[in-house]
Protein backbone atom coordinates (compact mmCIF):
# COMPACT_ATOMS: atom_id res chain seq x y z
CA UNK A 1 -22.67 4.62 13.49
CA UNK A 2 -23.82 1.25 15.04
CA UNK A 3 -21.54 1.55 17.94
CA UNK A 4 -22.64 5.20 18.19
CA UNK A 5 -26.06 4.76 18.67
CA UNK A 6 -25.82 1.41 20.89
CA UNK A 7 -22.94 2.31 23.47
CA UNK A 8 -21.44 5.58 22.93
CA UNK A 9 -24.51 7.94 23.54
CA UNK A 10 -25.62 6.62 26.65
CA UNK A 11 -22.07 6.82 27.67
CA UNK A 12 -21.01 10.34 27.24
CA UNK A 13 -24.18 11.44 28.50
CA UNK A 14 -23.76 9.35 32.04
CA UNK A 15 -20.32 10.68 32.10
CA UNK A 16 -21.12 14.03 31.90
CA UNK A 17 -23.99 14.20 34.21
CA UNK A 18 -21.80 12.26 36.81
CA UNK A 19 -19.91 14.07 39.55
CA UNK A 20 -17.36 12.11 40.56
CA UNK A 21 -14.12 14.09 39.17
CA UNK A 22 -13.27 17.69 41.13
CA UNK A 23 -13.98 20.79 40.41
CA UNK A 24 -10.92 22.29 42.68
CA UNK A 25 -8.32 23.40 40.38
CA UNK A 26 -6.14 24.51 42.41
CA UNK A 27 -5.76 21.59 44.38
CA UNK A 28 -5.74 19.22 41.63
CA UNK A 29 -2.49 17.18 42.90
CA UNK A 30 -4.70 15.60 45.53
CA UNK A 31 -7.73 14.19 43.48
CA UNK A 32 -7.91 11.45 41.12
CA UNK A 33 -9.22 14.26 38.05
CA UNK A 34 -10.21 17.52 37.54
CA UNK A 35 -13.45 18.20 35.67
CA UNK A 36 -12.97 20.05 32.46
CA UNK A 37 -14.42 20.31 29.15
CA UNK A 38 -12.55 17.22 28.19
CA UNK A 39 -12.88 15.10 31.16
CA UNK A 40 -16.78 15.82 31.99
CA UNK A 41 -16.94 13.13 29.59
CA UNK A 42 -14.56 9.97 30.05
CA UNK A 43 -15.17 7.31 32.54
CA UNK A 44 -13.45 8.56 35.24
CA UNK A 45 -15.86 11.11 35.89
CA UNK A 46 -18.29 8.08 36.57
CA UNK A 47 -15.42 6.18 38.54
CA UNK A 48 -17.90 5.23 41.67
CA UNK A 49 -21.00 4.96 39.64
CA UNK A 50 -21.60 0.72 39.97
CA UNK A 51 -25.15 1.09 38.11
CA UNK A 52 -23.80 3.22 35.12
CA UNK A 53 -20.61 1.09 34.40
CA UNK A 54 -22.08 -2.17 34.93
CA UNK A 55 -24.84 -0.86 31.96
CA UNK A 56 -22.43 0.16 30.22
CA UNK A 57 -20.09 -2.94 29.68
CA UNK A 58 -23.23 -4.88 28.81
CA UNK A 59 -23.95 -1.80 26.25
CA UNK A 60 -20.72 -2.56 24.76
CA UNK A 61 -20.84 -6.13 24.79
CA UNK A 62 -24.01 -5.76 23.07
CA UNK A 63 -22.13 -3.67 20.38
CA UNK A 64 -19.66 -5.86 19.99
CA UNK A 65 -21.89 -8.76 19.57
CA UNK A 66 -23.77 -6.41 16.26
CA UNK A 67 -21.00 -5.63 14.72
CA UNK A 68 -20.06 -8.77 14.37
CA UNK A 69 -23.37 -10.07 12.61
CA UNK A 70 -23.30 -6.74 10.74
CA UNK A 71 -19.76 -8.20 9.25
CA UNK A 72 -20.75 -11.54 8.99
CA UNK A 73 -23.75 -9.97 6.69
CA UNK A 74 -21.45 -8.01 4.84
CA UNK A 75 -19.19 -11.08 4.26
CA UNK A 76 -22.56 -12.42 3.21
CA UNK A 77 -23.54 -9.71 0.87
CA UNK A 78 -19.85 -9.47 -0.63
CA UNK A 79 -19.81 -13.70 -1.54
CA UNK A 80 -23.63 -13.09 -3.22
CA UNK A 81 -22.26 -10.26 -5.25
CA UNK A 82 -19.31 -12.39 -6.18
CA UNK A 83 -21.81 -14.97 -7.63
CA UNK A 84 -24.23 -12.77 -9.59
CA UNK A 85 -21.20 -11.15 -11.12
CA UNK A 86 -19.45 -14.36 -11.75
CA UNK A 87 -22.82 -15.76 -13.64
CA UNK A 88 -23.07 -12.49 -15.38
CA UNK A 89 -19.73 -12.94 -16.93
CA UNK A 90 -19.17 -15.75 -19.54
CA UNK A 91 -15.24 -16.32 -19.72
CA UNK A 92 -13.40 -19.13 -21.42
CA UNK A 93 -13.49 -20.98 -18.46
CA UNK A 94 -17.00 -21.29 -18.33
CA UNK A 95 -16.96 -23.76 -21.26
CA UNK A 96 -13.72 -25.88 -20.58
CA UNK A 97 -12.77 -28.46 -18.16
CA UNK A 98 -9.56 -29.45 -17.46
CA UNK A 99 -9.03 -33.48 -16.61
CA UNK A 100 -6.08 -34.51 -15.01
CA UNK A 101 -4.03 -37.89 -14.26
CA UNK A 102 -4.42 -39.18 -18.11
CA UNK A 103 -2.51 -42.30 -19.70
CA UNK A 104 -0.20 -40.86 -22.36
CA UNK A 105 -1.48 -43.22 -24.84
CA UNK A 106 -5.31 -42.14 -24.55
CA UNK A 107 -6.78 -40.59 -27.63
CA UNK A 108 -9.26 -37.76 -27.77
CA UNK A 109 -11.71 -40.18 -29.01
CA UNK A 110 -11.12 -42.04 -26.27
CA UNK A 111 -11.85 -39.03 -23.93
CA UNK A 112 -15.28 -38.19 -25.63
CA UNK A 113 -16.27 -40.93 -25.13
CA UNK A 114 -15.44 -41.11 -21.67
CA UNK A 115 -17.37 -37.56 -21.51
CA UNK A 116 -20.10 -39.09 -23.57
CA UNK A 117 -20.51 -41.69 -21.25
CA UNK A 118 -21.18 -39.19 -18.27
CA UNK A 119 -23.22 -36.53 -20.11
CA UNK A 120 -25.28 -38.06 -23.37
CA UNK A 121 -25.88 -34.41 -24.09
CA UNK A 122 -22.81 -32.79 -24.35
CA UNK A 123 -21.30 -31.31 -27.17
CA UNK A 124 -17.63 -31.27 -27.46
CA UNK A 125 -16.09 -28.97 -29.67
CA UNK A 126 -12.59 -29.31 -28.75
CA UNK A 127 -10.11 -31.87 -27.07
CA UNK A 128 -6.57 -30.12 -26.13
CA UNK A 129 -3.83 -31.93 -24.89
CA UNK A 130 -1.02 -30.60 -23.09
CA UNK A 131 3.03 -31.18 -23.68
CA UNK A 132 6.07 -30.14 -22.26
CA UNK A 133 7.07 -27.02 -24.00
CA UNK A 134 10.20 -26.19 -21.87
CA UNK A 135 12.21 -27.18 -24.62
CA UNK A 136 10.76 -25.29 -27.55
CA UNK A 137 10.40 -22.41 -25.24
CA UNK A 138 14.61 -22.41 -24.67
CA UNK A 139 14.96 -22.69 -28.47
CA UNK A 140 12.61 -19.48 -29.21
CA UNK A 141 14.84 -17.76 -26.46
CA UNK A 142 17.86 -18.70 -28.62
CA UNK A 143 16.43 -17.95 -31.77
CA UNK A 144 15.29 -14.58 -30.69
CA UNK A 145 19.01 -13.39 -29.54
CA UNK A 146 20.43 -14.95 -32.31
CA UNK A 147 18.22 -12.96 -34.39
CA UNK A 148 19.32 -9.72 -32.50
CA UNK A 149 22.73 -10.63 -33.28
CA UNK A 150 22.39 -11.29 -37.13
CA UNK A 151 20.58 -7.76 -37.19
CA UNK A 152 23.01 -6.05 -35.21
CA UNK A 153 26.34 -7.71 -37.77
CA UNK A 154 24.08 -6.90 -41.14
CA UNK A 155 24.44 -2.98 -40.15
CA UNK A 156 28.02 -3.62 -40.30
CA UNK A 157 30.46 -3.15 -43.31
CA UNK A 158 33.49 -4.33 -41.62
CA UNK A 159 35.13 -7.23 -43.20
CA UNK A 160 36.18 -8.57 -40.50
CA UNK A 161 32.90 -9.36 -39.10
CA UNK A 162 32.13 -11.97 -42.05
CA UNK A 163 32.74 -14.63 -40.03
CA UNK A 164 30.63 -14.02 -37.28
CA UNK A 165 28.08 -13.58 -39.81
CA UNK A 166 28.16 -16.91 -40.97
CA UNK A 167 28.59 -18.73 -37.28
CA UNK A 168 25.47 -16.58 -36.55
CA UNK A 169 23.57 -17.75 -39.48
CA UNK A 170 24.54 -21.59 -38.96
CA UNK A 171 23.02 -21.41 -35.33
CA UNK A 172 19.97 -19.70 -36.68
CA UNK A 173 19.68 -22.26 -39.11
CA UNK A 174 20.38 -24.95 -37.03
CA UNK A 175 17.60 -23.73 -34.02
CA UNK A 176 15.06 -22.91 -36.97
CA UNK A 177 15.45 -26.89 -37.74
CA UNK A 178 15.00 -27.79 -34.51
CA UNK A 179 11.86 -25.98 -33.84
CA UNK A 180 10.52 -27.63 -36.99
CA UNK A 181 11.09 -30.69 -35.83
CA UNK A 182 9.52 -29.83 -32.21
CA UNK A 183 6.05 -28.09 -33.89
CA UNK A 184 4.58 -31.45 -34.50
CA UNK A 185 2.94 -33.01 -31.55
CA UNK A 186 3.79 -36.09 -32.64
CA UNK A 187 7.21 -35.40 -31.18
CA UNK A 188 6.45 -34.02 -27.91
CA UNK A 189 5.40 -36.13 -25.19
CA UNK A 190 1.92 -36.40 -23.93
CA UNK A 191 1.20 -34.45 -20.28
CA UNK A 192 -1.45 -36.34 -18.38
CA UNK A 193 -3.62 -33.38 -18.40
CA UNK A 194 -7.00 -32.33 -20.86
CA UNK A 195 -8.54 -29.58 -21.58
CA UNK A 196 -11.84 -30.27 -23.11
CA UNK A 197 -14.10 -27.35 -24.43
CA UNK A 198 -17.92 -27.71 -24.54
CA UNK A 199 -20.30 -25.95 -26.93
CA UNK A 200 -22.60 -23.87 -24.02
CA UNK A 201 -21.13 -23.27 -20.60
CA UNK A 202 -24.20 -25.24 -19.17
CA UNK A 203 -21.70 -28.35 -20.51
């Protein structure tokens, strides 16, 4: 509509009250176009007009030039939406942090303080640290198809299948140990990253 209003009315109308295409049909071969209903209102039928084209480039430079602060004010309008809505909505996020680059041997104690140390008022409701999990993650995969397979043999009656039975079961067994074992902290190694969740968001 911008561009409308700016450029494109003031160009159809000086193309269409210009003269410079022909009117001879018949001897349209010769002539560079032949006015019409369509062509009384492109720029060719201004061709030799200096005044009108020059006023128009500088109309469409001008429209150009506001459509560009018309996006940069969209842009503008878009990023302070983003920010109301983004206050509006409390998320988990809003009340951890996560700190990074941590000895493995520091306690949570030894993070609240830290915290405590930078904000007298917070209140802490939670220190998380992370571990690598690949490992216990493998051994649910394992346990999981073993499981399949131990469902799969019970629905059997075949004798012969007895054996399989029990080679499923001692995996099972021996994965459910191992996952025991692994559900401690204690034995998983400390990652050097915290997450550390606040009572309010304003923490």
């Amino acid at each position: 509509m911008m561009m409308f209003l700016v450029g494109s009315i003031y160009n159809l109308v000086t193309n269409k009250e210009a003269e410079d295409c022909s009117e001879d049909v018949e001897n349209a071969s010769g002539v560079y176009c032949v006015r019409g209903y369509i062509h009384s209102y492109i720029i060719s039928n201004k061709r030799d007009d200096e005044k009108s084209l020059r006023i128009q480039s500088i109309l469409n430079l001008v429209t150009i030039v506001i459509v560009m602060f018309f996006f940069h004010y969209l842009r503008y309008q878009i990023r302070k939406l983003n920010v109301e809505s983004d206050e509006k909505t409390v998320t988990p996020s809003d009340y951890t942090i996560e700190i990074q680059d941590l000895p493995e041997e520091t306690t949570d104690e030894e993070i609240k303080k830290w915290i405590y140390q930078l904000d007298g008022q917070a209140e802490i409701v939670r220190v998380v640290r992370t571990h690598p999990i690949s490992k216990y993650v493998r051994l649910i995969e394992k346990k999981s198809n073993f499981e399949m397979k131990k469902a799969k043999l019970e629905s059997k009656t075949n004798p012969k299948m007895e054996n399989q039975k029990i080679h499923v079961l001692t995996k099972l067994n021996s994965i459910e140990q191992k996952l025991h074992n692994l559900e401690g902290t204690d034995h998983l190694k400390k990652c050097p990253v915290a997450f550390v969740t606040f009572k309010t968001a304003q923490r």
